[in-house]
C-alpha atoms as a PDB file:
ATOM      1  CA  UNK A   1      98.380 135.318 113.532  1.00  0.00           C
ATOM      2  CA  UNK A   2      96.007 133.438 111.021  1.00  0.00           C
ATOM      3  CA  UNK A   3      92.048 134.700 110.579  1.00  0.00           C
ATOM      4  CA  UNK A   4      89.499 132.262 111.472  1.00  0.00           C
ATOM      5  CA  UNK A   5      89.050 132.391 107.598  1.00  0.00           C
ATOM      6  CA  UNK A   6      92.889 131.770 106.482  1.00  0.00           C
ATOM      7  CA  UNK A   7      92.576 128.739 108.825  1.00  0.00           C
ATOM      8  CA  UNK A   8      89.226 127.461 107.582  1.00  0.00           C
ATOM      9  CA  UNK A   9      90.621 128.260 104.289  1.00  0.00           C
ATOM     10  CA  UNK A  10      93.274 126.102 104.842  1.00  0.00           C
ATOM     11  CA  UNK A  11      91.531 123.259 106.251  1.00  0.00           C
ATOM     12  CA  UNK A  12      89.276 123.111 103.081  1.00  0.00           C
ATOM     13  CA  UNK A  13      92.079 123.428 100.720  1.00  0.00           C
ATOM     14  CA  UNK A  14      93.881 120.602 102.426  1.00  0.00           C
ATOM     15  CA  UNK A  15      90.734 118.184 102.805  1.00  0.00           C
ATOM     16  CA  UNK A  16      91.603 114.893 100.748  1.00  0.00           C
ATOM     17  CA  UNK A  17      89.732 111.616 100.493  1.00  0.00           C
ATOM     18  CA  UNK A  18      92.092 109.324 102.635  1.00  0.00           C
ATOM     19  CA  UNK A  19      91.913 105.512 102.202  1.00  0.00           C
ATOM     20  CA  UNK A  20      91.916 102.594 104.023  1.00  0.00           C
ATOM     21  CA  UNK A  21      95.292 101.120 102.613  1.00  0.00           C
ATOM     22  CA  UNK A  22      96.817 104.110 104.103  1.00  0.00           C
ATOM     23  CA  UNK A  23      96.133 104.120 107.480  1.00  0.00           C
ATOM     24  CA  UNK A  24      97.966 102.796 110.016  1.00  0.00           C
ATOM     25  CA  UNK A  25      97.196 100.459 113.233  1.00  0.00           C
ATOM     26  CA  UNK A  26      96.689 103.324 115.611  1.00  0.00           C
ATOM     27  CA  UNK A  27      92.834 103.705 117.272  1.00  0.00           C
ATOM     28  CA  UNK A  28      91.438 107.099 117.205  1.00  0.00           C
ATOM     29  CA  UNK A  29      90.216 107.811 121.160  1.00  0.00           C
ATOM     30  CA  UNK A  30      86.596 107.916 121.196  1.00  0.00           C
ATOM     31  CA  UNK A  31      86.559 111.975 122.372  1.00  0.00           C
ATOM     32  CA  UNK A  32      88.078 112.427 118.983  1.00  0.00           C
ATOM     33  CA  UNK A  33      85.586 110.318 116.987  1.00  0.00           C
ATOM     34  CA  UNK A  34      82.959 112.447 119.350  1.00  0.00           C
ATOM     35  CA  UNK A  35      84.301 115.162 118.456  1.00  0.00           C
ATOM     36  CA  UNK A  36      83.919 114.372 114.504  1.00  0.00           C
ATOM     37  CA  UNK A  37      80.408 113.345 114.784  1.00  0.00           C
ATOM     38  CA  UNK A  38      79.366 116.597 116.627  1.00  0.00           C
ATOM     39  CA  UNK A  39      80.608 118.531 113.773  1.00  0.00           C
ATOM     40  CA  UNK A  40      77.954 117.125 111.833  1.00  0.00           C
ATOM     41  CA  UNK A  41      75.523 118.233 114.094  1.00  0.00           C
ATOM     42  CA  UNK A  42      75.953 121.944 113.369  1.00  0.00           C
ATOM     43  CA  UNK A  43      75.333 121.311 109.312  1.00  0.00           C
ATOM     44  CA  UNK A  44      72.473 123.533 107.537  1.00  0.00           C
ATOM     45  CA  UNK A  45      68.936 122.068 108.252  1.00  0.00           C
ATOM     46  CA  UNK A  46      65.770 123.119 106.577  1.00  0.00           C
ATOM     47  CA  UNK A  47      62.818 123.283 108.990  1.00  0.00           C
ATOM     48  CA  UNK A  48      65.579 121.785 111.897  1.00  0.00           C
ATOM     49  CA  UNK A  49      64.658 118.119 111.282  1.00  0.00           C
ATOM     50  CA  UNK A  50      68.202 117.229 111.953  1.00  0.00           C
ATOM     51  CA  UNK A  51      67.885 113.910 109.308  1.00  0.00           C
ATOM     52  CA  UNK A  52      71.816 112.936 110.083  1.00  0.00           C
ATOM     53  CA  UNK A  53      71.999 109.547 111.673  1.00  0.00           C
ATOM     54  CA  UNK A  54      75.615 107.512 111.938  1.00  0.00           C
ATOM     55  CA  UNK A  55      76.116 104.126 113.393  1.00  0.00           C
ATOM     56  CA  UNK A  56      79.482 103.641 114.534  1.00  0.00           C
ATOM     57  CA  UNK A  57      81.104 100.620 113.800  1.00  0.00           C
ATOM     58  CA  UNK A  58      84.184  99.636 115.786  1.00  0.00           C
ATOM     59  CA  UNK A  59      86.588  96.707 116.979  1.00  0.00           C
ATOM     60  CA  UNK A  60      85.000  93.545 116.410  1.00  0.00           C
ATOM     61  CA  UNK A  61      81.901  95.102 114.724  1.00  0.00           C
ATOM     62  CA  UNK A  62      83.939  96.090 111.458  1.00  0.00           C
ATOM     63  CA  UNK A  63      84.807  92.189 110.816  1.00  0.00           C
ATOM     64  CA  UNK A  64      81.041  91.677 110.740  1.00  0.00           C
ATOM     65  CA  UNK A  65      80.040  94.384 108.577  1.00  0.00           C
ATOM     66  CA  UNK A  66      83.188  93.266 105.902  1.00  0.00           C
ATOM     67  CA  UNK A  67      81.292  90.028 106.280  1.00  0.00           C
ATOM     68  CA  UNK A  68      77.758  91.400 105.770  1.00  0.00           C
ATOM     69  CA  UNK A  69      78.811  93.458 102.778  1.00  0.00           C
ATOM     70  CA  UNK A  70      80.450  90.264 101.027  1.00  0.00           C
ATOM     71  CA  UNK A  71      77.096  88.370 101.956  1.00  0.00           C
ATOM     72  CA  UNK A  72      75.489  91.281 100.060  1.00  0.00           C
ATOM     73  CA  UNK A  73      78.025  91.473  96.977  1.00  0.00           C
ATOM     74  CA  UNK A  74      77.800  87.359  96.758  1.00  0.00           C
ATOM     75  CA  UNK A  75      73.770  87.603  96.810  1.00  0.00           C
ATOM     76  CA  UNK A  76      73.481  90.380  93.922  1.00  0.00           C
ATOM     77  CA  UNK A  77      76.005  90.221  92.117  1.00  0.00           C
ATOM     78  CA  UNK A  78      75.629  87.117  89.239  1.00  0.00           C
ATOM     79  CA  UNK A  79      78.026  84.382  89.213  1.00  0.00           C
ATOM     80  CA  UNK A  80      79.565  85.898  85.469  1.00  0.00           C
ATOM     81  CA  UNK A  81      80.265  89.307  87.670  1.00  0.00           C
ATOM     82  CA  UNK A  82      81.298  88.158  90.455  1.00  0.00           C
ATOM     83  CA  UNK A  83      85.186  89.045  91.140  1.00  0.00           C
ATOM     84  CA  UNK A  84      86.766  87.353  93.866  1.00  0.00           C
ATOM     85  CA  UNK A  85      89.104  90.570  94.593  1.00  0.00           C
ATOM     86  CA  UNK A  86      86.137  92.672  95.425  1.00  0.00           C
ATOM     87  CA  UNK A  87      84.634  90.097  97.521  1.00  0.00           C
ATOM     88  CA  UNK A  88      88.102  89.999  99.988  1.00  0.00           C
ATOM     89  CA  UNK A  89      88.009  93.535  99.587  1.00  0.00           C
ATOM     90  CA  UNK A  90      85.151  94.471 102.003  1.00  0.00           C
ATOM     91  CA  UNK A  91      86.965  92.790 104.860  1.00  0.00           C
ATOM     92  CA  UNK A  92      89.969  94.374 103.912  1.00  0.00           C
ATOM     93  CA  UNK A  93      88.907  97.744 103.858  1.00  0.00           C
ATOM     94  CA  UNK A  94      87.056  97.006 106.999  1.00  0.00           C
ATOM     95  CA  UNK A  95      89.866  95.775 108.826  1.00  0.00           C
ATOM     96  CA  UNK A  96      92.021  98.442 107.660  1.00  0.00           C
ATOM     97  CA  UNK A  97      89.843 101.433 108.939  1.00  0.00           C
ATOM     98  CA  UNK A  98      90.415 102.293 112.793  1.00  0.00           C
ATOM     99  CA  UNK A  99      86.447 103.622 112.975  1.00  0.00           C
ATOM    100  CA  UNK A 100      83.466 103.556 110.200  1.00  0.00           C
ATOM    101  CA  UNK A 101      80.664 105.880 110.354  1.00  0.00           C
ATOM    102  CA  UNK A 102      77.632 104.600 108.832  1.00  0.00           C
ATOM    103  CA  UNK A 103      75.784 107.834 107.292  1.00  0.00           C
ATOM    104  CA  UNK A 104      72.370 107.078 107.542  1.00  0.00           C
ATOM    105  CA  UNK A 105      69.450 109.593 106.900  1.00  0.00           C
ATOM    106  CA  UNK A 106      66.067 109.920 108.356  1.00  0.00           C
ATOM    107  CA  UNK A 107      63.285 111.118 106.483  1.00  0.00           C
ATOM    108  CA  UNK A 108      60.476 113.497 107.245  1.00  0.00           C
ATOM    109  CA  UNK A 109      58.301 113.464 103.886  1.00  0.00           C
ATOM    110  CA  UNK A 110      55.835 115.179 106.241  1.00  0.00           C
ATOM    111  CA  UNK A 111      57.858 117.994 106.218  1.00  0.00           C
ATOM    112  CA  UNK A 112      60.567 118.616 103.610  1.00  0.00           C
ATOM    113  CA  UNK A 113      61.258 116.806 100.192  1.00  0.00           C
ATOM    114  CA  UNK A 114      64.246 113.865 100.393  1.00  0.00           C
ATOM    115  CA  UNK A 115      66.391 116.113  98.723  1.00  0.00           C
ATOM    116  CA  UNK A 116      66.698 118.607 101.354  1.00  0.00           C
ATOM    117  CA  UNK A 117      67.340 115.642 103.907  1.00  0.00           C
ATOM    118  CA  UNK A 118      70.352 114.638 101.463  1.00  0.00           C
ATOM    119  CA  UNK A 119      71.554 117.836 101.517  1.00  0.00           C
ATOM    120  CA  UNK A 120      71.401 118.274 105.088  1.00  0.00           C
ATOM    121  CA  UNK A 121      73.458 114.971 105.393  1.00  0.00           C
ATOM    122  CA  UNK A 122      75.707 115.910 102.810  1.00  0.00           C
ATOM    123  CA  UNK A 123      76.583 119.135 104.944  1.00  0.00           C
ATOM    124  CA  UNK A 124      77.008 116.980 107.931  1.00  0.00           C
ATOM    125  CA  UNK A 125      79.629 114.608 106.472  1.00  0.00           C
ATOM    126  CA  UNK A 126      81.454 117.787 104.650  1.00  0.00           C
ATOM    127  CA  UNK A 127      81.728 119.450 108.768  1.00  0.00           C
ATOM    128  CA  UNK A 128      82.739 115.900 109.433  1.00  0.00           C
ATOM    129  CA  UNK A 129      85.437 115.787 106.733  1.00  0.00           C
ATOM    130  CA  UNK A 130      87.301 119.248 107.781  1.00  0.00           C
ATOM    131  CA  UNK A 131      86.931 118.323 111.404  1.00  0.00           C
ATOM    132  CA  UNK A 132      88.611 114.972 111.002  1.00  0.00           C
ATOM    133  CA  UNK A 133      90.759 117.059 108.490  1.00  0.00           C
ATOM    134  CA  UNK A 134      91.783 119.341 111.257  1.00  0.00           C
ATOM    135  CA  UNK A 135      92.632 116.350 113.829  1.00  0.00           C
ATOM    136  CA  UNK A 136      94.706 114.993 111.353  1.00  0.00           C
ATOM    137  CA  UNK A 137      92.519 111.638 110.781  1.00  0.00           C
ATOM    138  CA  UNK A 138      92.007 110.295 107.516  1.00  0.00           C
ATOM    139  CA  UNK A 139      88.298 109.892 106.332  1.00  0.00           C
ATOM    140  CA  UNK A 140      86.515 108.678 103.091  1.00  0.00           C
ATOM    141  CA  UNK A 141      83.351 108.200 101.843  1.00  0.00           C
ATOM    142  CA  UNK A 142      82.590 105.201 100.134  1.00  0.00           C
ATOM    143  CA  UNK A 143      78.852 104.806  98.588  1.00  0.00           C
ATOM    144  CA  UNK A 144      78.941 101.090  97.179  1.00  0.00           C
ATOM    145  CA  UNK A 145      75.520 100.016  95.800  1.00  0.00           C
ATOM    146  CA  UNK A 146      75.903  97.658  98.403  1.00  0.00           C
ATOM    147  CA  UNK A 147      75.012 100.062 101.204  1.00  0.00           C
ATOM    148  CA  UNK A 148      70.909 100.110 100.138  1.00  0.00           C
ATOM    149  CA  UNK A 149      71.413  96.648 101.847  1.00  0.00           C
ATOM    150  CA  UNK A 150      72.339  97.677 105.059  1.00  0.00           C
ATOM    151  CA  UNK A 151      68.990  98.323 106.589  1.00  0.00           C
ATOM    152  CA  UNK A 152      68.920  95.414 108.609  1.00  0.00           C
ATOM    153  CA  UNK A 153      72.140  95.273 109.710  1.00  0.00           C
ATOM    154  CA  UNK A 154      72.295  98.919 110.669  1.00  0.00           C
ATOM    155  CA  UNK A 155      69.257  98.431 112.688  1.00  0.00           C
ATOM    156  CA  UNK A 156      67.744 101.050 110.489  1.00  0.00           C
ATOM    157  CA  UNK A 157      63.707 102.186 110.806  1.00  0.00           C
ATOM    158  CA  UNK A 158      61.518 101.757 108.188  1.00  0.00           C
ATOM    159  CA  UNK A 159      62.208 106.070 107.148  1.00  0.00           C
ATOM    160  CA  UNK A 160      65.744 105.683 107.550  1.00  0.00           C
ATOM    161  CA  UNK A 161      68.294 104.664 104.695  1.00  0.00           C
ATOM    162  CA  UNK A 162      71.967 104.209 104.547  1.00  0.00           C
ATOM    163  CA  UNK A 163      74.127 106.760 102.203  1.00  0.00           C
ATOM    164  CA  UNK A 164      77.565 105.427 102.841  1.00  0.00           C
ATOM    165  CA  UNK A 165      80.553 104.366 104.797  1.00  0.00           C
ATOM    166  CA  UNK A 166      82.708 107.070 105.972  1.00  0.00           C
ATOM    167  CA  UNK A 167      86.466 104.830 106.976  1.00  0.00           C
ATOM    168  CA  UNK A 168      88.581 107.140 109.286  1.00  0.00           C
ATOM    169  CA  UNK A 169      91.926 106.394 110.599  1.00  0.00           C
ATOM    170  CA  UNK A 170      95.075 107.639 111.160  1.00  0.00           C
ATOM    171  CA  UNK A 171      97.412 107.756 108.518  1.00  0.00           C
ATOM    172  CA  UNK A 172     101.093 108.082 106.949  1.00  0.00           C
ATOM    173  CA  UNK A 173      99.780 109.423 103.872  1.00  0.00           C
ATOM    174  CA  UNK A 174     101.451 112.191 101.339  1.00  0.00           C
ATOM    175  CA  UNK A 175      99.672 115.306 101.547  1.00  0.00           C
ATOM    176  CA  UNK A 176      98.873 116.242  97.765  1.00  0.00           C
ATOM    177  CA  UNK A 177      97.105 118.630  95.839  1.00  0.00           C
ATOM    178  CA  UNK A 178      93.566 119.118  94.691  1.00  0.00           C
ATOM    179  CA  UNK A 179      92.735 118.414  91.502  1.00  0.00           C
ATOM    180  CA  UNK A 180      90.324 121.221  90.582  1.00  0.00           C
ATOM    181  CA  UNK A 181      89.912 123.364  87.688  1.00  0.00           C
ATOM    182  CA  UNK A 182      88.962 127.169  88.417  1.00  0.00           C
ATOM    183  CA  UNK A 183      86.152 128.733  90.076  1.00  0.00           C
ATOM    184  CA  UNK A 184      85.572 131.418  87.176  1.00  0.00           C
ATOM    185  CA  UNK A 185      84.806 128.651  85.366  1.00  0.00           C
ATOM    186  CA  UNK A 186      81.938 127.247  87.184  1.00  0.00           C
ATOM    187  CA  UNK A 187      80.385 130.795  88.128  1.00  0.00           C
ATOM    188  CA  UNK A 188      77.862 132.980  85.690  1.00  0.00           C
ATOM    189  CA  UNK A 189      77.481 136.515  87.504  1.00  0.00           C
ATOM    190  CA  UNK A 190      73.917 138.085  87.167  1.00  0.00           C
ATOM    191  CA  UNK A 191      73.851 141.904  88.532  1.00  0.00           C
ATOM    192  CA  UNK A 192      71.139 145.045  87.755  1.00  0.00           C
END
Protein backbone atom coordinates (compact mmCIF):
# COMPACT_ATOMS: atom_id res chain seq x y z
CA UNK A 1 0.00 0.00 0.00
CA UNK A 2 1.30 3.54 -1.11
CA UNK A 3 1.90 6.52 1.76
CA UNK A 4 -0.13 9.51 1.39
CA UNK A 5 3.39 10.91 0.47
CA UNK A 6 4.46 8.19 -2.33
CA UNK A 7 1.05 9.13 -3.84
CA UNK A 8 1.37 12.90 -3.57
CA UNK A 9 4.80 12.26 -4.70
CA UNK A 10 3.61 10.77 -7.59
CA UNK A 11 1.01 13.10 -8.52
CA UNK A 12 3.64 15.98 -8.52
CA UNK A 13 6.13 14.09 -10.45
CA UNK A 14 3.56 13.29 -13.07
CA UNK A 15 1.95 16.93 -13.29
CA UNK A 16 2.51 18.18 -17.02
CA UNK A 17 1.23 21.27 -18.78
CA UNK A 18 -1.47 19.64 -21.12
CA UNK A 19 -2.68 21.56 -24.22
CA UNK A 20 -5.55 22.32 -25.96
CA UNK A 21 -4.61 20.45 -29.31
CA UNK A 22 -4.59 17.44 -27.21
CA UNK A 23 -7.70 17.09 -25.76
CA UNK A 24 -10.40 15.38 -26.93
CA UNK A 25 -14.35 16.17 -27.38
CA UNK A 26 -15.35 14.71 -24.06
CA UNK A 27 -17.01 17.39 -21.27
CA UNK A 28 -15.65 17.14 -17.87
CA UNK A 29 -19.03 16.79 -15.41
CA UNK A 30 -19.31 19.85 -13.48
CA UNK A 31 -18.69 17.80 -9.83
CA UNK A 32 -15.31 17.23 -11.33
CA UNK A 33 -14.58 20.84 -12.40
CA UNK A 34 -16.05 21.52 -8.61
CA UNK A 35 -14.00 19.44 -7.40
CA UNK A 36 -10.78 21.20 -9.12
CA UNK A 37 -11.75 24.58 -8.07
CA UNK A 38 -12.15 23.56 -4.35
CA UNK A 39 -8.66 22.45 -4.35
CA UNK A 40 -7.70 25.87 -4.75
CA UNK A 41 -9.49 26.85 -1.91
CA UNK A 42 -7.25 25.08 0.61
CA UNK A 43 -3.89 27.00 -0.89
CA UNK A 44 -1.59 28.99 1.76
CA UNK A 45 -3.14 32.46 2.61
CA UNK A 46 -1.44 35.19 4.52
CA UNK A 47 -3.80 36.98 6.92
CA UNK A 48 -6.83 34.46 5.26
CA UNK A 49 -7.87 37.00 2.60
CA UNK A 50 -8.56 34.16 0.31
CA UNK A 51 -7.58 36.60 -3.04
CA UNK A 52 -8.36 33.43 -5.56
CA UNK A 53 -11.20 34.30 -7.85
CA UNK A 54 -11.99 32.00 -11.22
CA UNK A 55 -14.68 32.63 -13.72
CA UNK A 56 -15.64 29.64 -15.44
CA UNK A 57 -16.10 29.76 -18.92
CA UNK A 58 -18.06 26.99 -20.62
CA UNK A 59 -20.17 25.86 -23.80
CA UNK A 60 -21.10 28.75 -25.70
CA UNK A 61 -19.17 31.20 -23.43
CA UNK A 62 -15.64 29.93 -24.73
CA UNK A 63 -16.61 31.04 -28.50
CA UNK A 64 -17.06 34.52 -27.02
CA UNK A 65 -14.06 34.81 -25.05
CA UNK A 66 -11.85 33.33 -28.40
CA UNK A 67 -13.69 36.25 -29.91
CA UNK A 68 -12.95 38.83 -27.18
CA UNK A 69 -9.29 37.86 -27.04
CA UNK A 70 -8.91 38.32 -30.98
CA UNK A 71 -10.81 41.76 -30.50
CA UNK A 72 -8.01 42.41 -27.97
CA UNK A 73 -4.93 41.00 -30.09
CA UNK A 74 -6.47 43.03 -33.34
CA UNK A 75 -6.74 46.37 -31.09
CA UNK A 76 -2.99 46.21 -29.65
CA UNK A 77 -1.22 44.61 -31.64
CA UNK A 78 0.06 47.07 -34.86
CA UNK A 79 -0.86 46.20 -38.27
CA UNK A 80 3.29 45.26 -39.04
CA UNK A 81 2.77 42.58 -35.96
CA UNK A 82 -0.14 41.42 -36.51
CA UNK A 83 -0.08 37.51 -37.55
CA UNK A 84 -3.12 36.13 -38.82
CA UNK A 85 -2.25 32.53 -37.20
CA UNK A 86 -2.37 33.94 -33.74
CA UNK A 87 -5.46 35.77 -34.37
CA UNK A 88 -7.45 32.15 -35.41
CA UNK A 89 -5.62 30.81 -32.66
CA UNK A 90 -7.65 32.20 -29.69
CA UNK A 91 -10.79 30.58 -31.03
CA UNK A 92 -9.03 27.57 -31.59
CA UNK A 93 -7.66 27.04 -28.37
CA UNK A 94 -10.97 28.09 -27.01
CA UNK A 95 -12.90 25.70 -28.83
CA UNK A 96 -10.56 23.02 -28.16
CA UNK A 97 -10.65 23.24 -24.26
CA UNK A 98 -13.74 21.32 -22.62
CA UNK A 99 -13.67 24.10 -19.49
CA UNK A 100 -11.43 27.45 -18.92
CA UNK A 101 -10.83 28.81 -15.60
CA UNK A 102 -10.23 32.39 -15.58
CA UNK A 103 -7.64 33.00 -12.55
CA UNK A 104 -8.46 36.19 -11.35
CA UNK A 105 -7.07 37.79 -8.06
CA UNK A 106 -8.52 40.15 -5.62
CA UNK A 107 -6.56 42.53 -3.85
CA UNK A 108 -6.48 43.71 -0.28
CA UNK A 109 -3.63 46.51 -0.29
CA UNK A 110 -5.25 47.24 3.09
CA UNK A 111 -3.89 44.29 4.31
CA UNK A 112 -1.05 42.42 2.59
CA UNK A 113 1.34 43.55 -0.31
CA UNK A 114 0.18 42.20 -4.11
CA UNK A 115 2.80 39.85 -3.93
CA UNK A 116 1.48 37.78 -1.25
CA UNK A 117 -2.01 37.81 -3.12
CA UNK A 118 0.03 36.33 -6.24
CA UNK A 119 1.41 33.90 -4.27
CA UNK A 120 -1.65 32.86 -2.69
CA UNK A 121 -3.14 32.44 -6.28
CA UNK A 122 -0.22 30.81 -7.50
CA UNK A 123 -0.74 28.08 -4.67
CA UNK A 124 -4.31 27.82 -5.65
CA UNK A 125 -3.76 27.00 -9.34
CA UNK A 126 -0.64 24.56 -8.31
CA UNK A 127 -3.65 22.47 -5.79
CA UNK A 128 -5.65 22.95 -8.93
CA UNK A 129 -3.03 21.43 -11.26
CA UNK A 130 -2.39 18.04 -9.10
CA UNK A 131 -6.09 17.76 -8.48
CA UNK A 132 -6.98 17.88 -12.14
CA UNK A 133 -3.66 15.83 -12.37
CA UNK A 134 -5.13 13.20 -10.17
CA UNK A 135 -8.64 13.05 -12.16
CA UNK A 136 -6.79 12.54 -15.10
CA UNK A 137 -7.85 16.03 -16.86
CA UNK A 138 -5.50 17.95 -18.72
CA UNK A 139 -4.89 21.63 -17.55
CA UNK A 140 -2.61 24.58 -18.66
CA UNK A 141 -1.94 27.85 -17.85
CA UNK A 142 -1.70 30.27 -20.41
CA UNK A 143 -0.77 34.08 -19.33
CA UNK A 144 -1.03 36.00 -22.80
CA UNK A 145 -0.51 39.78 -22.37
CA UNK A 146 -3.82 39.75 -23.61
CA UNK A 147 -5.43 38.70 -20.34
CA UNK A 148 -4.78 42.50 -18.56
CA UNK A 149 -7.72 43.09 -21.04
CA UNK A 150 -10.13 40.96 -19.65
CA UNK A 151 -11.52 43.14 -16.94
CA UNK A 152 -14.56 43.90 -18.58
CA UNK A 153 -15.36 40.89 -19.97
CA UNK A 154 -14.69 38.92 -16.82
CA UNK A 155 -16.97 41.18 -15.03
CA UNK A 156 -14.01 41.95 -12.87
CA UNK A 157 -14.16 44.84 -9.82
CA UNK A 158 -12.14 47.63 -9.90
CA UNK A 159 -9.35 45.46 -7.13
CA UNK A 160 -9.59 42.48 -9.10
CA UNK A 161 -7.22 41.52 -12.13
CA UNK A 162 -6.97 38.60 -14.40
CA UNK A 163 -3.61 36.29 -14.21
CA UNK A 164 -4.47 33.74 -16.81
CA UNK A 165 -6.44 31.09 -18.54
CA UNK A 166 -6.20 27.75 -17.09
CA UNK A 167 -7.73 25.22 -20.46
CA UNK A 168 -8.69 21.76 -18.94
CA UNK A 169 -9.92 18.85 -20.81
CA UNK A 170 -9.65 15.46 -21.23
CA UNK A 171 -7.02 14.13 -23.17
CA UNK A 172 -5.16 11.26 -25.28
CA UNK A 173 -1.93 12.66 -24.53
CA UNK A 174 1.66 10.73 -23.98
CA UNK A 175 2.62 10.85 -20.52
CA UNK A 176 6.37 12.18 -20.59
CA UNK A 177 8.96 13.19 -18.40
CA UNK A 178 9.92 16.34 -16.59
CA UNK A 179 12.45 18.23 -17.76
CA UNK A 180 14.25 19.35 -14.59
CA UNK A 181 17.73 19.57 -13.60
CA UNK A 182 18.58 18.54 -9.84
CA UNK A 183 17.50 19.82 -6.64
CA UNK A 184 21.20 19.96 -5.13
CA UNK A 185 21.62 22.31 -7.54
CA UNK A 186 19.16 24.88 -6.62
CA UNK A 187 19.65 24.42 -2.69
CA UNK A 188 22.56 26.31 -0.46
CA UNK A 189 22.36 24.61 3.15
CA UNK A 190 23.03 27.08 6.10
CA UNK A 191 23.38 25.11 9.63
CA UNK A 192 25.17 26.30 13.26
Amino acid sequence: MSTNAEILSQIIRNRRSVFPEDYIQKEIPIPIIEQILESANYAPTHKLTQPWRFTVIRKGAKAKLGEELGKIYQSIVPSNKFLQKKYDSFGQKTSQADCILAINIQFHEDKVPNWEEIAAVGCAVQNMALTAEALNVGAYWSSPPLIDHLGAFLGLAENEKCYGLFYMGYHNAEPRQANRTPMADKVKWLEG
